[in-house]
Protein backbone atom coordinates (compact mmCIF):
# COMPACT_ATOMS: atom_id res chain seq x y z
CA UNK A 1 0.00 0.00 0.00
CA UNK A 2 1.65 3.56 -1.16
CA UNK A 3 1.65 6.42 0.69
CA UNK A 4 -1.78 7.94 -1.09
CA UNK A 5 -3.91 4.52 -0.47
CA UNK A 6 -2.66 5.02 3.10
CA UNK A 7 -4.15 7.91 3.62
CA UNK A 8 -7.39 6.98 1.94
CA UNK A 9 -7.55 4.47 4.09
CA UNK A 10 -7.31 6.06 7.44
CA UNK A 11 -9.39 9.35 6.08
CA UNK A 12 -12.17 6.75 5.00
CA UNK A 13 -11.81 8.07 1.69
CA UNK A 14 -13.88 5.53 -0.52
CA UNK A 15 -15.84 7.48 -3.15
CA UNK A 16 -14.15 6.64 -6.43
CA UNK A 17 -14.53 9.91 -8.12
CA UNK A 18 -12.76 11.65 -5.18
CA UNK A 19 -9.86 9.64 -4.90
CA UNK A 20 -9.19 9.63 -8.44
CA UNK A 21 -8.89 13.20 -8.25
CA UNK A 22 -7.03 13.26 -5.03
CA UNK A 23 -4.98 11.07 -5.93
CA UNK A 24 -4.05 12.99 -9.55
CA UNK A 25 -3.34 16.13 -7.05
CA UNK A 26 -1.12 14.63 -4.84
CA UNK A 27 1.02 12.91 -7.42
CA UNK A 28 1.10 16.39 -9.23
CA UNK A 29 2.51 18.17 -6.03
CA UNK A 30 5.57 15.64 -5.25
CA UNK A 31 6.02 15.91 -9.41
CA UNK A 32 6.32 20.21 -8.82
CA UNK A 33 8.38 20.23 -5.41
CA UNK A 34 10.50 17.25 -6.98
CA UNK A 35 10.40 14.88 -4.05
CA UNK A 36 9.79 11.50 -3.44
CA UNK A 37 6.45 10.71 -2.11
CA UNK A 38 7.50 7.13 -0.21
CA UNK A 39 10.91 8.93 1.40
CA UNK A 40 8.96 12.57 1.55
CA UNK A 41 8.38 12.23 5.51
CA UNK A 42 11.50 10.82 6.46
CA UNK A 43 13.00 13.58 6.73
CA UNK A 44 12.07 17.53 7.98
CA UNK A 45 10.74 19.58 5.43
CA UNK A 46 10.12 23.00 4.36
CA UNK A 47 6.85 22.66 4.14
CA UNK A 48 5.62 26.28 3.49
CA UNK A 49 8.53 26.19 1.09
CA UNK A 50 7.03 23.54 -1.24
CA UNK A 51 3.55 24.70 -0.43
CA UNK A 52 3.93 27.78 -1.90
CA UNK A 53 5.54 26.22 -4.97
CA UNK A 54 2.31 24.05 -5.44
CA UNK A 55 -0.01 27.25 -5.22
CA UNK A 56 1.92 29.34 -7.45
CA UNK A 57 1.87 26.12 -10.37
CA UNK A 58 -2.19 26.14 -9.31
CA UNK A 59 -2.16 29.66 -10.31
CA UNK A 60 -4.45 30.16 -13.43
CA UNK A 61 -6.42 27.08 -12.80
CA UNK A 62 -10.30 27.08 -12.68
CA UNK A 63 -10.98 28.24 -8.30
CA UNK A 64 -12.88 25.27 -8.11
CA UNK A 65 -9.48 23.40 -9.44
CA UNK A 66 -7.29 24.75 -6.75
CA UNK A 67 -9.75 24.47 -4.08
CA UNK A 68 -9.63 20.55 -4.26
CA UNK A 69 -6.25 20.45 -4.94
CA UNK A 70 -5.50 22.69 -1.69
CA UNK A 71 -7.82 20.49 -0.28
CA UNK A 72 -6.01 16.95 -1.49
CA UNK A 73 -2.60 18.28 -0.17
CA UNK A 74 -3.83 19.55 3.05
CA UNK A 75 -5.23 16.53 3.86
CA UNK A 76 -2.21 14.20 2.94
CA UNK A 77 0.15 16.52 4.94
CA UNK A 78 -1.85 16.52 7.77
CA UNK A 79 -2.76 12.74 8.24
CA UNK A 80 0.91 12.03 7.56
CA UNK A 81 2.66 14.57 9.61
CA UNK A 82 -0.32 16.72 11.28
CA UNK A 83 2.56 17.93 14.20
CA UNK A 84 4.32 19.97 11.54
CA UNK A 85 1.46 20.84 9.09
CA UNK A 86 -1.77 21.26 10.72
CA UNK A 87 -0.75 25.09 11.83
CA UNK A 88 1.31 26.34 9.11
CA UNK A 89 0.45 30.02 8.17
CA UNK A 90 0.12 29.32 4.51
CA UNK A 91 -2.81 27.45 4.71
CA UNK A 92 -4.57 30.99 6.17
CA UNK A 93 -2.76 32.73 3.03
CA UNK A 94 -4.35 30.61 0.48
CA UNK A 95 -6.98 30.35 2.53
CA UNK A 96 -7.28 34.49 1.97
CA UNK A 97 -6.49 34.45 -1.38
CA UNK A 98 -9.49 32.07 -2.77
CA UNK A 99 -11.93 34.41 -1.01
CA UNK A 100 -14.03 35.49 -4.01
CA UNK A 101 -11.78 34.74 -6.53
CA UNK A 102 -13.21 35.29 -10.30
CA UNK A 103 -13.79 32.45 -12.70
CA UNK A 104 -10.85 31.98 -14.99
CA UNK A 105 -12.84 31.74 -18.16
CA UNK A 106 -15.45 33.43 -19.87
CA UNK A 107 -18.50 31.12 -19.03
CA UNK A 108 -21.31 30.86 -21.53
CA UNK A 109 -24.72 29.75 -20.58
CA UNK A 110 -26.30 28.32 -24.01
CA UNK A 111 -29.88 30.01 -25.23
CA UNK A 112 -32.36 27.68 -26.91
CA UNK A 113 -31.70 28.48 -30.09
CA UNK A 114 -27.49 27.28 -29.80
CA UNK A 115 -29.04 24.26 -27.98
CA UNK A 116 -30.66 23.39 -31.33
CA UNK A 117 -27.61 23.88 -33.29
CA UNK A 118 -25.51 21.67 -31.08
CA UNK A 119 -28.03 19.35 -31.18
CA UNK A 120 -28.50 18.52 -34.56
CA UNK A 121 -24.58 17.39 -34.96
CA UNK A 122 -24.45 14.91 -32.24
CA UNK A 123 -25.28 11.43 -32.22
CA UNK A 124 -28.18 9.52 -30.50
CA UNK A 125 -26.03 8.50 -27.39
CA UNK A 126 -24.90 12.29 -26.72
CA UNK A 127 -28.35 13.69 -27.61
CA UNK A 128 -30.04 11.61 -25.01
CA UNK A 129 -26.86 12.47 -22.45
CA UNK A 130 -27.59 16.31 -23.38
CA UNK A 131 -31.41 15.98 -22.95
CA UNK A 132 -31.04 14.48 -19.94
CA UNK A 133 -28.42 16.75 -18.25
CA UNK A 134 -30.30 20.26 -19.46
CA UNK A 135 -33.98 18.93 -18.41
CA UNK A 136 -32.51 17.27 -14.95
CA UNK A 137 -29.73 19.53 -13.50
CA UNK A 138 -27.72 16.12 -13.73
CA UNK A 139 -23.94 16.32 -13.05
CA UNK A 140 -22.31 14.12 -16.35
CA UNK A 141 -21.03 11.67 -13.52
CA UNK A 142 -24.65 11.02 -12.48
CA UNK A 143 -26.59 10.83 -15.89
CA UNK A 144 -23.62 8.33 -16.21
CA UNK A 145 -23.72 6.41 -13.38
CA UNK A 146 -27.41 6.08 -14.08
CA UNK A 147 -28.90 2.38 -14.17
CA UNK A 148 -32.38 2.14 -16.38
CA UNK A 149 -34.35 0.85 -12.74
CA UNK A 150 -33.34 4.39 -11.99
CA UNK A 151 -35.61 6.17 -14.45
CA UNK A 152 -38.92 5.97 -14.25
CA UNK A 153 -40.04 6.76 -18.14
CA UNK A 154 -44.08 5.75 -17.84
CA UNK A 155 -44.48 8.49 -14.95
CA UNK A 156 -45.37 12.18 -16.26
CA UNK A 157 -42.75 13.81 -16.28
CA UNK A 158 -40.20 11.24 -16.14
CA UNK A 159 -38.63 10.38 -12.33
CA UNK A 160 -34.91 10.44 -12.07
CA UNK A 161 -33.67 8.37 -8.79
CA UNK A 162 -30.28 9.71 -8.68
CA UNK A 163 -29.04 6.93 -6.13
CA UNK A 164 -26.46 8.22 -2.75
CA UNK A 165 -23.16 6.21 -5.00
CA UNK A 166 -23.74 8.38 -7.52
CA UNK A 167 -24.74 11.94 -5.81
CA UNK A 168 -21.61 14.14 -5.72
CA UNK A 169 -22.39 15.04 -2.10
CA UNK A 170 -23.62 11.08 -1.23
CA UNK A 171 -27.13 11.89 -0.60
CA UNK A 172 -30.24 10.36 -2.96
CA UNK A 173 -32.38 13.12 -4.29
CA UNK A 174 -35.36 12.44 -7.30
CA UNK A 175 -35.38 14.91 -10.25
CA UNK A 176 -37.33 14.72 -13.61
CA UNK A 177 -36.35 15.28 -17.14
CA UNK A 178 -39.29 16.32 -19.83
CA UNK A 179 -41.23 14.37 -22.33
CA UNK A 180 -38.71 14.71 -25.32
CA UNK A 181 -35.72 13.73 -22.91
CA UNK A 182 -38.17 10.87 -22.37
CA UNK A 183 -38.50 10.05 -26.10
CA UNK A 184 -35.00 11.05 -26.57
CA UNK A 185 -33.61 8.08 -23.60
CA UNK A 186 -36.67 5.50 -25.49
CA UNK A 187 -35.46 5.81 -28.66
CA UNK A 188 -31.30 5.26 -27.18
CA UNK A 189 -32.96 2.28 -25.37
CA UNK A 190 -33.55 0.85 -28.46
CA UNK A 191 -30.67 0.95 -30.16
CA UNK A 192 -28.54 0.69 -26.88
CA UNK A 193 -27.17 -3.19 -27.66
CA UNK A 194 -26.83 -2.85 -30.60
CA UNK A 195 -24.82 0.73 -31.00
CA UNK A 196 -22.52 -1.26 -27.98
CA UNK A 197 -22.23 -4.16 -30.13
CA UNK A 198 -20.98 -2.20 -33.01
CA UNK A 199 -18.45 -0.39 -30.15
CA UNK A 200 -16.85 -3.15 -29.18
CA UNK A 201 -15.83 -4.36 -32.40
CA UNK A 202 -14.68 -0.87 -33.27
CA UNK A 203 -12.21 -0.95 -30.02
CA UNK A 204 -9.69 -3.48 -29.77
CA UNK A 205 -7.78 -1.73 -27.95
CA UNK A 206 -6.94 -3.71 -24.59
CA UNK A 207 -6.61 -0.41 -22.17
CA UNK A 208 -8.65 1.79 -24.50
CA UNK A 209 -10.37 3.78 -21.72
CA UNK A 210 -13.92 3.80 -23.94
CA UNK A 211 -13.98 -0.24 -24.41
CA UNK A 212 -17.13 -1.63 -23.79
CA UNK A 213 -18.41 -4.20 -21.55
CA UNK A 214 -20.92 -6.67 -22.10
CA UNK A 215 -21.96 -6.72 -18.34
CA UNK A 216 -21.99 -2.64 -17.86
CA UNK A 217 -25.59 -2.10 -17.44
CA UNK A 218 -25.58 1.24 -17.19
CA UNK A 219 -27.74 3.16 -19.13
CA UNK A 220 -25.19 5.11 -20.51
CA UNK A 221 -22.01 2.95 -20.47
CA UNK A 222 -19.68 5.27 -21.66
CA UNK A 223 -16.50 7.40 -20.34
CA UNK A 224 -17.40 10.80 -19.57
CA UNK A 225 -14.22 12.16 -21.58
CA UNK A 226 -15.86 10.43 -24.48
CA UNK A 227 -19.50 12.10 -23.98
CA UNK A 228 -17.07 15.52 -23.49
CA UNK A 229 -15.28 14.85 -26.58
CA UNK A 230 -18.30 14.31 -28.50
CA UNK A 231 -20.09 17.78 -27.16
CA UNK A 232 -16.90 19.48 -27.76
CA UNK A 233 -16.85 18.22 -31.58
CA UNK A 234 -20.70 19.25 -32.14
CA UNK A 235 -20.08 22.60 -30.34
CA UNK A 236 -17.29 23.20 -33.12
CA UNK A 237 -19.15 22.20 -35.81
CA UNK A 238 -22.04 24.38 -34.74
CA UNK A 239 -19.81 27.68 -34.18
CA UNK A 240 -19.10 27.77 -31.00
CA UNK A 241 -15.35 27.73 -30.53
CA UNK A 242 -14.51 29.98 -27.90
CA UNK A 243 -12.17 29.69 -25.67
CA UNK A 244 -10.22 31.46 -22.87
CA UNK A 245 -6.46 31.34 -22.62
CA UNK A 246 -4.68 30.46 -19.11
CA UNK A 247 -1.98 33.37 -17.58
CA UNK A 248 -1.04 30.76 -15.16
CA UNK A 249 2.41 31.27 -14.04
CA UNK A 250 3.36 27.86 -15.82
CA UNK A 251 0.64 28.31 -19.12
CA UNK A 252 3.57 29.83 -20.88
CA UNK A 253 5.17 26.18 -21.35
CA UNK A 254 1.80 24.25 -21.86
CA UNK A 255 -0.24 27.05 -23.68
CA UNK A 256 -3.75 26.10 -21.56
CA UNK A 257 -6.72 27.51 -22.70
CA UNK A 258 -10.84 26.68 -21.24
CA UNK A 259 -13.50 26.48 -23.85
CA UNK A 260 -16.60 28.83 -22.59
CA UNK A 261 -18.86 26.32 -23.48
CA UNK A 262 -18.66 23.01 -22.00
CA UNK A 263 -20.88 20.27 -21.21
CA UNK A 264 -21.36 21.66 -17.60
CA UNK A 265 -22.80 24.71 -19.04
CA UNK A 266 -25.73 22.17 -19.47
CA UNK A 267 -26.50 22.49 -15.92
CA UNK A 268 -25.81 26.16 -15.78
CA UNK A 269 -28.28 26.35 -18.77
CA UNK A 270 -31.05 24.40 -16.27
CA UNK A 271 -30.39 26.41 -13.13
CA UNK A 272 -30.37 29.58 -15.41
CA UNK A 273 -33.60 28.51 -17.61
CA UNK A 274 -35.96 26.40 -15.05
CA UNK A 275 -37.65 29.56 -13.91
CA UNK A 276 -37.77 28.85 -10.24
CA UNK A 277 -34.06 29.07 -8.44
CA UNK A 278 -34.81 27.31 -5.48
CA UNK A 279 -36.49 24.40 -6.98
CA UNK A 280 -33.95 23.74 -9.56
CA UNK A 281 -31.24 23.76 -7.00
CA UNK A 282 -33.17 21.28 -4.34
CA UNK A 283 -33.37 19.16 -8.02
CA UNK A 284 -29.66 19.92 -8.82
CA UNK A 285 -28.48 18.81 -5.54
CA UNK A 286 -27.31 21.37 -3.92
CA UNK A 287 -26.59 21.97 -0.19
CA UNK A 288 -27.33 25.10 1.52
CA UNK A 289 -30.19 26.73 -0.05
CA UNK A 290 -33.55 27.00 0.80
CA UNK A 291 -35.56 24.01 2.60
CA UNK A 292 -38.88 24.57 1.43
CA UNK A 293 -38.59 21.55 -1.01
CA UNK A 294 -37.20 19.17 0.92
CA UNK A 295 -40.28 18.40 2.63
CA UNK A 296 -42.18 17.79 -0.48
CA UNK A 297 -42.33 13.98 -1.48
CA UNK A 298 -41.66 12.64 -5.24
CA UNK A 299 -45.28 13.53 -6.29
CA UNK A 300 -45.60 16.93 -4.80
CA UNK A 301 -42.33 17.59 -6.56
CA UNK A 302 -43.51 16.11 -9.95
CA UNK A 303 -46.11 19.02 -9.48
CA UNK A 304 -44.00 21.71 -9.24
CA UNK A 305 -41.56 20.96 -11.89
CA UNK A 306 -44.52 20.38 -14.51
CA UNK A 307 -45.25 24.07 -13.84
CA UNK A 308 -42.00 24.75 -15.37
CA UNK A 309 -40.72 22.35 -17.44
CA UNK A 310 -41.82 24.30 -20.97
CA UNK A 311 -38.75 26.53 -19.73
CA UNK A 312 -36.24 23.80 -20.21
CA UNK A 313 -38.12 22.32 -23.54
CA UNK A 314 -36.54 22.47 -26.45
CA UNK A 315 -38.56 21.53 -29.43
CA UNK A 316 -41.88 21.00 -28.11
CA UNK A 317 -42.82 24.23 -27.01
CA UNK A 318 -46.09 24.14 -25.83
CA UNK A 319 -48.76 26.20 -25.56
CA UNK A 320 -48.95 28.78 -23.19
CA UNK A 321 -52.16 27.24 -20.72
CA UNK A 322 -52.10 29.31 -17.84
CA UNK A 323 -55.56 30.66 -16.91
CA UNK A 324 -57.33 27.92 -19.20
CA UNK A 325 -58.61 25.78 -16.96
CA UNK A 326 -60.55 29.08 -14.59
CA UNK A 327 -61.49 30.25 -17.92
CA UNK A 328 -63.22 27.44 -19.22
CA UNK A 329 -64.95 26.90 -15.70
CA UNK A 330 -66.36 30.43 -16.30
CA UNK A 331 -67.38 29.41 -19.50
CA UNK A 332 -68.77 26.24 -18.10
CA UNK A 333 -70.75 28.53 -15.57
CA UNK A 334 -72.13 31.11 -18.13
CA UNK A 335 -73.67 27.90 -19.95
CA UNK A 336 -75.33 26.69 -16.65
CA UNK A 337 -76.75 29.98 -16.73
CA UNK A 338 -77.96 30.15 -20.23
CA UNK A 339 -79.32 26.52 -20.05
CA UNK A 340 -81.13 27.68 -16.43
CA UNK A 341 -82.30 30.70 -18.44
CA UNK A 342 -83.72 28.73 -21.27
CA UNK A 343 -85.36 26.18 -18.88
CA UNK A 344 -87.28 28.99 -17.50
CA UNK A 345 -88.28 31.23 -20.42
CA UNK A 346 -89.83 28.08 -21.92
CA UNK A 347 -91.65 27.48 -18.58
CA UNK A 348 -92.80 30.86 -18.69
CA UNK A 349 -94.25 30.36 -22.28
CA UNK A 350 -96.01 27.00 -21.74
CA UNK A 351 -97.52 28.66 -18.42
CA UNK A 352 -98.78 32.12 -21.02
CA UNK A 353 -99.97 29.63 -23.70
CA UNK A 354 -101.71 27.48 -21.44
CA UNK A 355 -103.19 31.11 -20.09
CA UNK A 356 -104.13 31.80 -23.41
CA UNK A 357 -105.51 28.86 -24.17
CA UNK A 358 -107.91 28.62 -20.83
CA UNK A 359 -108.75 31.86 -21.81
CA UNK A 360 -110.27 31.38 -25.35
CA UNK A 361 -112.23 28.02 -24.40
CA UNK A 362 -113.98 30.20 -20.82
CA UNK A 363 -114.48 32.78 -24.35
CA UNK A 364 -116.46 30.51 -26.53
CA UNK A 365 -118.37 29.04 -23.85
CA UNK A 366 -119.76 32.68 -22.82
């Protein structure tokens, strides 16, 4: 067991997706400060020294980026020599210097009209990814992790049961996507074997990182750098190239730049688009905000989200109903009235020809 399992181990560190990243962060630091990770805490070191050498390579990386990557290296130093660590003043420094730090790149929350365009170059497997992830609030992880038991296609609108091993944060939640995501996952569904099929004989590459397997039932069992790859590709072909070049102190020798639109912007473009903030972030999963919704149960929540969900349709845009069912209960009422009305004027004339009648017979009998 290495140094970096170690700590996993006594952090209880199991999600996968965290100590992959961790672990890519903590290899990177001993890789800047030139040390040797298994010999590293033999010996005193300058911590602050190589700290500081670590920040200033993390400089012109995405906040979020260096957060977790502070984060990683924190931890590690701490759990493997907390005595000479746990108090050093550049944590506070950092610490000071993230406060409300800008995002590096130029983000771009997709309209309706560039969804459309994206759209119509991808294939079926990234269409149904998309639709999902703009009509849920979905991370990519999730819609990937997803299993078809967890999607509940016959229920209107369509239940999500995004399960606690997939959750970034580890906590079930249920979200919804709308009736063309629906259509969209139905028609992948039915192709799904058979597109795999075709994938595996395509890849026979033993370590080839989107090879498929037979017994992956996920509903989407694909890589997310190949769903990624695929967006990116459609994006270009549709126009949108942008991108924002890294002044990282170290960007001179690798020449980073950040496209502005990525598939995150997906759930930017939900969040942005849903027309009710604190629902879409109770659906989104994040901690926090508001609790109103999470008291509501999977059917009260159903009801709420179909009061939106035209916001986040793409092609089906329906009708604008609001106020249709109070007016057709007016009209409903006005016809009562008429029919009430009629019911009586034709009392009324029976009752005056009867009258009449009565009268002319008392007539001829005079």
């Amino acid at each position: 067991m290495d140094k970096i399992d170690e700590y996993f181990k006594l952090a209880l560190i199991t999600k996968r997706g965290t100590t992959t990243v961790f672990r890519s962060h903590i290899k990177k630091y001993f890789t800047v400060i030139d040390m040797n990770m298994e010999t590293y805490f033999d010996h005193e070191q300058p911590y602050e020294e190589h700290i500081r050498l670590y920040w200033e390579y993390l400089q012109g990386k995405a906040p979020k980026t260096r957060s977790v990557a502070i984060s990683a290296i924190k931890g590690f130093l701490r759990r493997h020599d907390k005595a000479n660590t746990k108090d050093l003043d550049i944590w506070d420094d950092i610490a000071a210097r993230m406060k409300g730090t800008a995002p590096v790149s130029e983000e771009h929350v997709p309209d309706l009209d560039e969804i459309k365009k994206i759209l119509h170059y991808c294939d079926i497997r990234t269409k149904a990814t998309i639709m999902v992830a703009l009509s849920s609030g979905m991370r990519i992880s999730e819609v990937l992790g997803l299993l078809p038991d967890d999607i509940h296609l016959d229920d209107m609108p369509a239940r999500i049961n995004v399960r606690a091993e997939i959750a970034k944060k580890g906590k079930r939640r249920t979200t919804f996507i709308t009736p063309e995501a629906t259509e969209m996952v139905k028609e992948w569904l039915r192709i799904r074997d058979d597109y795999i099929e075709k994938s595996m004989k395509s890849f026979n590459f033993k370590y080839c990182q989107d090879r498929k397997d037979r017994k992956d039932d996920r509903l989407f069992p694909y890589h997310p750098g190949r769903i990624r790859e695929n967006f990116n590709a459609a994006c270009d072909k549709a126009g949108f190239t942008s991108k924002t070049k890294m002044n990282g102190d170290f960007d001179h020798i690798y020449k980073r730049s950040r496209r502005n639109l990525h598939y995150h912007n997906l759930r930017k473009f939900f969040r942005t688009y849903f027309g009710n903030a604190d629902l879409a972030e109770h659906l989104m999963g994040h901690a926090g905000y508001l609790t109103e919704y999470r008291q509501f149960n999977d059917k009260q929540l159903a009801k709420e989200y179909l009061k939106h969900m035209a916001n986040v349709t793409v092609f089906e845009r329906s009708a604008d109903l609001s106020g249709l069912t109070e007016q057709m209960a007016e009209k409903d009422e006005r016809i009562t009235k008429l029919e009430q009305d009629l019911v009586e004027m034709d009392r009324q004339l029976r009752k005056l020809l009867i009258d009449r009648l009565t009268e002319d017979e008392e007539k001829k009998k005079k």
